[in-house]
C-alpha atoms as a PDB file:
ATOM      1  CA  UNK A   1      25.021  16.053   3.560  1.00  0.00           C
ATOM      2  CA  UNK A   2      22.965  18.035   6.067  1.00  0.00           C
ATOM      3  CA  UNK A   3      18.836  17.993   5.899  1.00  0.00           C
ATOM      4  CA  UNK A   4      18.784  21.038   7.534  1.00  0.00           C
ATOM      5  CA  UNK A   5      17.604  22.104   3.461  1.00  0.00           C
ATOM      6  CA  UNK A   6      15.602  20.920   1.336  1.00  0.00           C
ATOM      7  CA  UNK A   7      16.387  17.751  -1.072  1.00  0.00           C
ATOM      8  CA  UNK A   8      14.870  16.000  -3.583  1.00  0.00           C
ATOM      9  CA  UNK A   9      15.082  12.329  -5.059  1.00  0.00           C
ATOM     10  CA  UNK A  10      17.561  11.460  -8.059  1.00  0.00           C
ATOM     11  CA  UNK A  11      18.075   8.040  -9.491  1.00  0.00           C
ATOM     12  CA  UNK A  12      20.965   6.120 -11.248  1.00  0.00           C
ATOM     13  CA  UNK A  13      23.941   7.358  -8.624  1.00  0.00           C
ATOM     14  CA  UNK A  14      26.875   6.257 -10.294  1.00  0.00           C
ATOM     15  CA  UNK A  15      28.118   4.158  -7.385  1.00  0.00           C
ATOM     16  CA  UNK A  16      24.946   1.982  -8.122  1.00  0.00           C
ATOM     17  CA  UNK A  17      26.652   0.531 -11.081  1.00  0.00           C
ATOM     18  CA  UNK A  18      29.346  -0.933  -9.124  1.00  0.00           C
ATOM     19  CA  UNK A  19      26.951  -2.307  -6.553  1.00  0.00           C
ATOM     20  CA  UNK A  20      24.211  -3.722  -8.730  1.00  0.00           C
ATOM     21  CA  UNK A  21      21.381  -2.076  -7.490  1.00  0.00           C
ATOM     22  CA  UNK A  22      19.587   1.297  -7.415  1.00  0.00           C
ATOM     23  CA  UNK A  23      20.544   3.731  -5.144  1.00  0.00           C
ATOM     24  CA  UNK A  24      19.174   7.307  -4.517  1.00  0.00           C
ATOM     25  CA  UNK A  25      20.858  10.635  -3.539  1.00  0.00           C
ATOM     26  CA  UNK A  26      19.778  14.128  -2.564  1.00  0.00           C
ATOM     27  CA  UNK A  27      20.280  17.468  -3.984  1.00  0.00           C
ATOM     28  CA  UNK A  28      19.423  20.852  -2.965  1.00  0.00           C
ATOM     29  CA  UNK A  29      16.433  22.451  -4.331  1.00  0.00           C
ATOM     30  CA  UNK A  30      13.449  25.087  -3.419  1.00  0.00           C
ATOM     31  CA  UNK A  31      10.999  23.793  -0.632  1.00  0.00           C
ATOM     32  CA  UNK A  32       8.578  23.676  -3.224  1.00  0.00           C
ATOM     33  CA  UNK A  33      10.160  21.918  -5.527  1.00  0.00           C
ATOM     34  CA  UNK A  34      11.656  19.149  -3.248  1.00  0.00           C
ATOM     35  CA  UNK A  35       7.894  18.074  -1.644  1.00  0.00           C
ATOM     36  CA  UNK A  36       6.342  18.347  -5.132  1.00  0.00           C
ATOM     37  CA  UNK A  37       9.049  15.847  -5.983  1.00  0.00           C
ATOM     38  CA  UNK A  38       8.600  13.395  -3.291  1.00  0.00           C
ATOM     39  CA  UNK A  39       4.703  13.719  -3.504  1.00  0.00           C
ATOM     40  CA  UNK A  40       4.717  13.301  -7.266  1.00  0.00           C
ATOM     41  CA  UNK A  41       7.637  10.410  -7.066  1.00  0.00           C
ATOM     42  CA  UNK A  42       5.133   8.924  -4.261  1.00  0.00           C
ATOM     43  CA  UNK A  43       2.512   8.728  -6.255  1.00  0.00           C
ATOM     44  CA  UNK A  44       3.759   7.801  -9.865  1.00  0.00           C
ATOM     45  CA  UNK A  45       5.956   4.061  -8.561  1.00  0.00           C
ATOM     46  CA  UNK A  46       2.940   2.039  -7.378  1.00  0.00           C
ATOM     47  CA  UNK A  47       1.084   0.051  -9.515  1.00  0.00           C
ATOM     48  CA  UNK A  48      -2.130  -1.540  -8.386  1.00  0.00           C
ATOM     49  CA  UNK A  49      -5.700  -1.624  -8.710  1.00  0.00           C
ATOM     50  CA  UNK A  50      -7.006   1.353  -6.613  1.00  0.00           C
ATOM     51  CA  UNK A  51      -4.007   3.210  -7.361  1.00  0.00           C
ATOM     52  CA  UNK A  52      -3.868   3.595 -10.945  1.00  0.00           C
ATOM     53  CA  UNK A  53      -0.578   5.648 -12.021  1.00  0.00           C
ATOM     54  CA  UNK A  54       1.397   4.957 -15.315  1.00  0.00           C
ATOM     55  CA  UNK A  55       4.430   2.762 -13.698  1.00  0.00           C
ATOM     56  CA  UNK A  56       7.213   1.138 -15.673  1.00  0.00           C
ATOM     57  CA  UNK A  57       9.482   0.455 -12.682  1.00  0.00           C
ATOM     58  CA  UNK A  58       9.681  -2.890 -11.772  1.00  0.00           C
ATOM     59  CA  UNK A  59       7.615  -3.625  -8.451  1.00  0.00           C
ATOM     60  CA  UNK A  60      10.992  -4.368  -6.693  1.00  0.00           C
ATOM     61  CA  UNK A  61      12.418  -1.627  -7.472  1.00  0.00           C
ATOM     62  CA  UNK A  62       9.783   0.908  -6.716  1.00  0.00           C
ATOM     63  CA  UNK A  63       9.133  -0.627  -3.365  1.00  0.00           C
ATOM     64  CA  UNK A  64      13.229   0.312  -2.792  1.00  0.00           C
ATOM     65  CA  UNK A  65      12.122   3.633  -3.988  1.00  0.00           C
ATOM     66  CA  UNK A  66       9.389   3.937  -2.051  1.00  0.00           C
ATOM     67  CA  UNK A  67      11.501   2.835   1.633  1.00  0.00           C
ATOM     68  CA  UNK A  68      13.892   5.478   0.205  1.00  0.00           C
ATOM     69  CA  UNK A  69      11.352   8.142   0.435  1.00  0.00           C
ATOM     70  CA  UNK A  70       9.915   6.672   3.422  1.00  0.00           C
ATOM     71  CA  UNK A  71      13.043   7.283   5.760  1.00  0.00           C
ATOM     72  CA  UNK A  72      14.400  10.083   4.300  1.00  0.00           C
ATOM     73  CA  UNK A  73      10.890  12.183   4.879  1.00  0.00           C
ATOM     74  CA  UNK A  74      10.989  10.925   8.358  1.00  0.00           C
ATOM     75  CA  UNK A  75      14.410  12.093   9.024  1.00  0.00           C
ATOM     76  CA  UNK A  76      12.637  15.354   7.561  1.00  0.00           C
ATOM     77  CA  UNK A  77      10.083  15.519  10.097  1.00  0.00           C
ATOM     78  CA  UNK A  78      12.543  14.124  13.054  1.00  0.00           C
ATOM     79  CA  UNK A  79      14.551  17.455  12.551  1.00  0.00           C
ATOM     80  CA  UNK A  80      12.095  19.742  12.750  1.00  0.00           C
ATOM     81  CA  UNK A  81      13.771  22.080  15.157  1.00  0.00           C
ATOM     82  CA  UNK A  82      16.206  22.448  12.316  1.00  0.00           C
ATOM     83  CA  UNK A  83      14.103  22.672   8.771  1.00  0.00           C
ATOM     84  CA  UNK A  84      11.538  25.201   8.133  1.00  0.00           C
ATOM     85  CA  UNK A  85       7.600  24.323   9.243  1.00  0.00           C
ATOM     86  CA  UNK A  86       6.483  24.708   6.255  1.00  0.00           C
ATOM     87  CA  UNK A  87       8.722  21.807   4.825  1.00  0.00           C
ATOM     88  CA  UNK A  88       7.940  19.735   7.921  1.00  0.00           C
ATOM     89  CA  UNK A  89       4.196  19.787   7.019  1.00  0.00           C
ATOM     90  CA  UNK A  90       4.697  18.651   3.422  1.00  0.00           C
ATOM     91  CA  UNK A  91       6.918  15.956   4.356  1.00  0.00           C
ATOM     92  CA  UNK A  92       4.146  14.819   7.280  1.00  0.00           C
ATOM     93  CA  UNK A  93       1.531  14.923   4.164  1.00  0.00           C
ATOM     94  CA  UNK A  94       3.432  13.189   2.173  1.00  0.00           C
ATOM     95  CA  UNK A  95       4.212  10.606   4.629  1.00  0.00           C
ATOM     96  CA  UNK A  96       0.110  10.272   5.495  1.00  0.00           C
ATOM     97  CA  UNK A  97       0.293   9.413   1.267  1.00  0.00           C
ATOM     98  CA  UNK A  98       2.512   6.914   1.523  1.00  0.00           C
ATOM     99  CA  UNK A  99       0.930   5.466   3.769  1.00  0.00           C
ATOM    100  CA  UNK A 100      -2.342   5.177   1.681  1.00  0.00           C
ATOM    101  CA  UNK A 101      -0.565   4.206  -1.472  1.00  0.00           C
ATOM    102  CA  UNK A 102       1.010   1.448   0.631  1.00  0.00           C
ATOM    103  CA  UNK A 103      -2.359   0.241   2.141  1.00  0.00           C
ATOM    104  CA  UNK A 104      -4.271   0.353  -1.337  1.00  0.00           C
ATOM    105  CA  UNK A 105      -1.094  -1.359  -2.589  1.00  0.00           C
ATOM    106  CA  UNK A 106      -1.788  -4.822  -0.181  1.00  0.00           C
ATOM    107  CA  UNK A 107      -5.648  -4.306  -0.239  1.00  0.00           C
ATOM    108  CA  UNK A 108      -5.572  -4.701  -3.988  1.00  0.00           C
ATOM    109  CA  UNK A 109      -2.867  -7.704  -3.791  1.00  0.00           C
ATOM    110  CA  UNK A 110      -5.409  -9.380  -1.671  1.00  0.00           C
ATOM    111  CA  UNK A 111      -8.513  -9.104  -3.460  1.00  0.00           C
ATOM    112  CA  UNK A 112      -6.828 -10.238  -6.801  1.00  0.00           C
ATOM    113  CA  UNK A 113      -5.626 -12.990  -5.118  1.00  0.00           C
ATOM    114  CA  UNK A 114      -8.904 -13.821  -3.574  1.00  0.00           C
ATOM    115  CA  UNK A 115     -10.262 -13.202  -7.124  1.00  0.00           C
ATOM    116  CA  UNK A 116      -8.177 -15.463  -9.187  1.00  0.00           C
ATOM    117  CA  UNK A 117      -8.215 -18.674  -6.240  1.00  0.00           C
ATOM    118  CA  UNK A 118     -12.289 -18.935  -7.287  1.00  0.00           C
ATOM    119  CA  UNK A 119     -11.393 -18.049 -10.933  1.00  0.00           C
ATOM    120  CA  UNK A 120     -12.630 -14.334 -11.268  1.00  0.00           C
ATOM    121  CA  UNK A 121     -11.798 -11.138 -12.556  1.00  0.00           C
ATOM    122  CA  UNK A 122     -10.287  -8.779  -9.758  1.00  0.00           C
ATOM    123  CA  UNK A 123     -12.927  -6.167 -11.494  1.00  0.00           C
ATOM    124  CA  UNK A 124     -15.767  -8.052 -10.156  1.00  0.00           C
ATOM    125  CA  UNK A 125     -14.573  -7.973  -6.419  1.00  0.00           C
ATOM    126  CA  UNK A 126     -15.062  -4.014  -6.943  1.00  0.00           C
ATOM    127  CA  UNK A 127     -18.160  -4.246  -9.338  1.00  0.00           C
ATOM    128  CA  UNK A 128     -21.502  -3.300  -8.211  1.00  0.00           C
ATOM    129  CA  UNK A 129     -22.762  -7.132  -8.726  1.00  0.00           C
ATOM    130  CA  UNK A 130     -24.395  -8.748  -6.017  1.00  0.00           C
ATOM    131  CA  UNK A 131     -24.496 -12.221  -8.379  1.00  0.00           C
ATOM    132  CA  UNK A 132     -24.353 -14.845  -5.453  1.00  0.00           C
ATOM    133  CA  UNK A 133     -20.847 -15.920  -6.055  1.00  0.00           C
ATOM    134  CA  UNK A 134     -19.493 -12.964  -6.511  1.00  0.00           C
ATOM    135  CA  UNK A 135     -20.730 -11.233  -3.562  1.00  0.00           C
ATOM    136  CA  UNK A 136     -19.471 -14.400  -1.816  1.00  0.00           C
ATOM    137  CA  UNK A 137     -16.431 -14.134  -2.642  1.00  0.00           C
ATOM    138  CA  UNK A 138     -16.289  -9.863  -2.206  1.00  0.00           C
ATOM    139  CA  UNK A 139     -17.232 -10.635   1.371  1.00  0.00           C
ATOM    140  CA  UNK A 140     -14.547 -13.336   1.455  1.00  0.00           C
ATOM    141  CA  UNK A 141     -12.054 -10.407   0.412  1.00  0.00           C
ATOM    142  CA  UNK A 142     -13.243  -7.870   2.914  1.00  0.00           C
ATOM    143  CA  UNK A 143     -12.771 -10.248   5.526  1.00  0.00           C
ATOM    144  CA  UNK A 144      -9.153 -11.071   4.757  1.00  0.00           C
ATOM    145  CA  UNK A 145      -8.458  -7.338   4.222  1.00  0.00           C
ATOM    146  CA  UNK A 146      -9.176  -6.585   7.437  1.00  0.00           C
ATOM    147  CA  UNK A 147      -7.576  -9.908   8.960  1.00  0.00           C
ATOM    148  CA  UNK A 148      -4.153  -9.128   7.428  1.00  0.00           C
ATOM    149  CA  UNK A 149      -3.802  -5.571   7.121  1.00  0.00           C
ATOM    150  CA  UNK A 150      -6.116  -4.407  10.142  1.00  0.00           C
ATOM    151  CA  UNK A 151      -7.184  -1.543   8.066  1.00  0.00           C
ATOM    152  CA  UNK A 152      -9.704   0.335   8.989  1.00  0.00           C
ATOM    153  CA  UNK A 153     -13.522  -0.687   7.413  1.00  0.00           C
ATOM    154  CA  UNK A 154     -13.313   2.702   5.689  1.00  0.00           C
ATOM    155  CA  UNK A 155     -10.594   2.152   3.881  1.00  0.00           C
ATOM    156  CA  UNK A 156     -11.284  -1.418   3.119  1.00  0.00           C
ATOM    157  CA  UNK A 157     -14.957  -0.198   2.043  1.00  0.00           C
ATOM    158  CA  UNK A 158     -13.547   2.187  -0.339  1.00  0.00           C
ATOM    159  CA  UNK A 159     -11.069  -0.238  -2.247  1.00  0.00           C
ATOM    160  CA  UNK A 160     -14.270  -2.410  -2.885  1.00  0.00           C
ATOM    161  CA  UNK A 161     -16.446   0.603  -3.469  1.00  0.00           C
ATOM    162  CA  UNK A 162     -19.010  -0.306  -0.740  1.00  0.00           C
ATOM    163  CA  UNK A 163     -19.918   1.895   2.677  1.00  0.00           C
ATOM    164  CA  UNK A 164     -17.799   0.901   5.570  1.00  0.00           C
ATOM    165  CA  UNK A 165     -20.970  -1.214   6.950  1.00  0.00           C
ATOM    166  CA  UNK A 166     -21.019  -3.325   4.419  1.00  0.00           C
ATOM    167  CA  UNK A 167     -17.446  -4.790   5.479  1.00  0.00           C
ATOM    168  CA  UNK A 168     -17.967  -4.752   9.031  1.00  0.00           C
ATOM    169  CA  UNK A 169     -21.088  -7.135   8.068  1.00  0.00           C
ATOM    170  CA  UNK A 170     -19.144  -9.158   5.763  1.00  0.00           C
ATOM    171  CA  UNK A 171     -16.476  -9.481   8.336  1.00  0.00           C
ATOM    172  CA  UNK A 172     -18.915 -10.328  10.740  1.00  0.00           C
ATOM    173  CA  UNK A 173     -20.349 -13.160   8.486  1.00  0.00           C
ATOM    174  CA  UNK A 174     -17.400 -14.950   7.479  1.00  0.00           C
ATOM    175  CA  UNK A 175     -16.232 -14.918  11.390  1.00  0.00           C
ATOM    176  CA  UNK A 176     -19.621 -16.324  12.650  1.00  0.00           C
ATOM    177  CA  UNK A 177     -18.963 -19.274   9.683  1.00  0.00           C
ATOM    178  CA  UNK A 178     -15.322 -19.884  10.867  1.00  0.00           C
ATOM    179  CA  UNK A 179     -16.329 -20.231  14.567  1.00  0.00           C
ATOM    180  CA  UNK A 180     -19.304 -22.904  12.894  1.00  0.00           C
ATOM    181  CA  UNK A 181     -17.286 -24.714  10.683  1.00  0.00           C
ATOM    182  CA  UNK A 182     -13.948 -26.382  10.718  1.00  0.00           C
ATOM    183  CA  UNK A 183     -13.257 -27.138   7.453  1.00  0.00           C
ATOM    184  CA  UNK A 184     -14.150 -23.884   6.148  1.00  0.00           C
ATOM    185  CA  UNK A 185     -11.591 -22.500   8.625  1.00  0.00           C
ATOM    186  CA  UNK A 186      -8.942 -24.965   7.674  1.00  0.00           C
ATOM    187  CA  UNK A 187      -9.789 -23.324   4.160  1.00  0.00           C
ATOM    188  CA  UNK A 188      -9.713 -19.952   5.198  1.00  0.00           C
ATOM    189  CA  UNK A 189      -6.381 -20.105   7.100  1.00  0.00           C
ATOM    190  CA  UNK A 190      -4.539 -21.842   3.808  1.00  0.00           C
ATOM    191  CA  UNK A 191      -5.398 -19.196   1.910  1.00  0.00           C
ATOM    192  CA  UNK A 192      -4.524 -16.762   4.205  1.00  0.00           C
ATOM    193  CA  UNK A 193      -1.179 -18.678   4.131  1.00  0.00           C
ATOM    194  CA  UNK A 194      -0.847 -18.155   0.510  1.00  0.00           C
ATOM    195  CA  UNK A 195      -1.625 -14.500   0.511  1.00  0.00           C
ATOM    196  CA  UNK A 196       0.484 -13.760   3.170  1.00  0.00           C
ATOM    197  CA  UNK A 197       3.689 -15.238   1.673  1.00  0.00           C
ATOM    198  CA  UNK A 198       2.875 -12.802  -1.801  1.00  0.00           C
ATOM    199  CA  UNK A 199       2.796  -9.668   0.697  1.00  0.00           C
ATOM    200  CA  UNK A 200       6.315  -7.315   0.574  1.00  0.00           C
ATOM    201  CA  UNK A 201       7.860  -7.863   3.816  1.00  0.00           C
ATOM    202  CA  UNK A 202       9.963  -4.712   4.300  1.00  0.00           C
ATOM    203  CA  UNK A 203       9.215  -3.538   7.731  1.00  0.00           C
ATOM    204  CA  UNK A 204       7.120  -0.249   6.754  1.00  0.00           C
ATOM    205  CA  UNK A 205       4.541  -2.893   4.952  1.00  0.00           C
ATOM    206  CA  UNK A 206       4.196  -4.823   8.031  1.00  0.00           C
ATOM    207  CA  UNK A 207       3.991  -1.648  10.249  1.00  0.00           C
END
């Protein structure tokens, strides 16, 4: 199979059933079709609470699915010289959508976690309450967002519905009280600990 044309995603190859696990193949189709695929197929498998598509795939599954996509769009873009530019765009937008999915994917997974560890609702990390626990715990969020993901405050601001200046200053805050205070450090880096451990670990969620 050359992907010197266009492809799109299939599930359920037969050879899957004989190795017990999903596997994907490609099949020629119009330029059109194949991005609109990908894009659509990109968008539909995560499940999480900024991302909010109707997903029935099980979240090991569509993280395959979504490594699938990954590598095959970058083989896309790595033979440029020999697919058409406007293909190579798509699959470099498509790629940049990932990309957010994946980042909104471990934002959420931290601030639910965050959320249930002082018995909340993940919805009031994102509400517009500024009820002193609440907002305590919101800024306790931002700051681990930004600590394990090293997104940028944009994107971190967004997920929690606040400007970008609001998490640098909550970031700033709960840094300043971790420099002051050694058992709220020793705190901090458990739960870090635990988050950490929940996060997927294929190599495009750590890059």
């Amino acid at each position: 199979m050359m992907l010197t044309e266009p492809y799109h995603y299939s599930g359920n190859k037969p050879a899957a059933e004989a190795s017990g696990r999903r596997t994907f193949y490609l099949s020629p189709t119009s330029e059109e079709a194949a991005c609109t695929a990908v894009v659509i197929s990109a968008s539909d498998i995560r499940c999480n609470h900024s991302v909010r598509p109707v997903c029935t795939t099980p979240q090991s599954a569509a993280d395959e699915l979504v490594d699938t996509l990954e590598a095959a769009l970058r083989r896309v873009t790595m033979l440029s010289a020999h697919t058409s530019p406007s293909l190579v765009d798509l699959a470099r937008g498509a790629l940049a959508a990932l990309t957010r999915i994946r980042m909104a994917g471990r934002l959420a997974n931290i601030s639910d976690h965050v959320a249930r560890e002082f018995r909340l609702r993940p919805d009031d990390l994102l509400s517009r309450s500024r009820e002193q626990r609440i907002a305590f715990v919101r800024q306790l969020a931002m700051y681990l967002c930004r600590k394990i993901t090293v997104a940028p405050f944009e994107s971190i601001g967004e997920h929690f519905n606040r400007d970008h200046s609001t998490v640098i200053h909550a970031y700033e805050l709960i840094e300043r009280r971790i420099e002051g205070e050694t058992a709220f450090r020793l705190f901090i880096e458990k739960l870090e600990g635990k988050i950490t451990r929940t996060m997927p670990t294929t190599a495009a969620a750590a890059a």
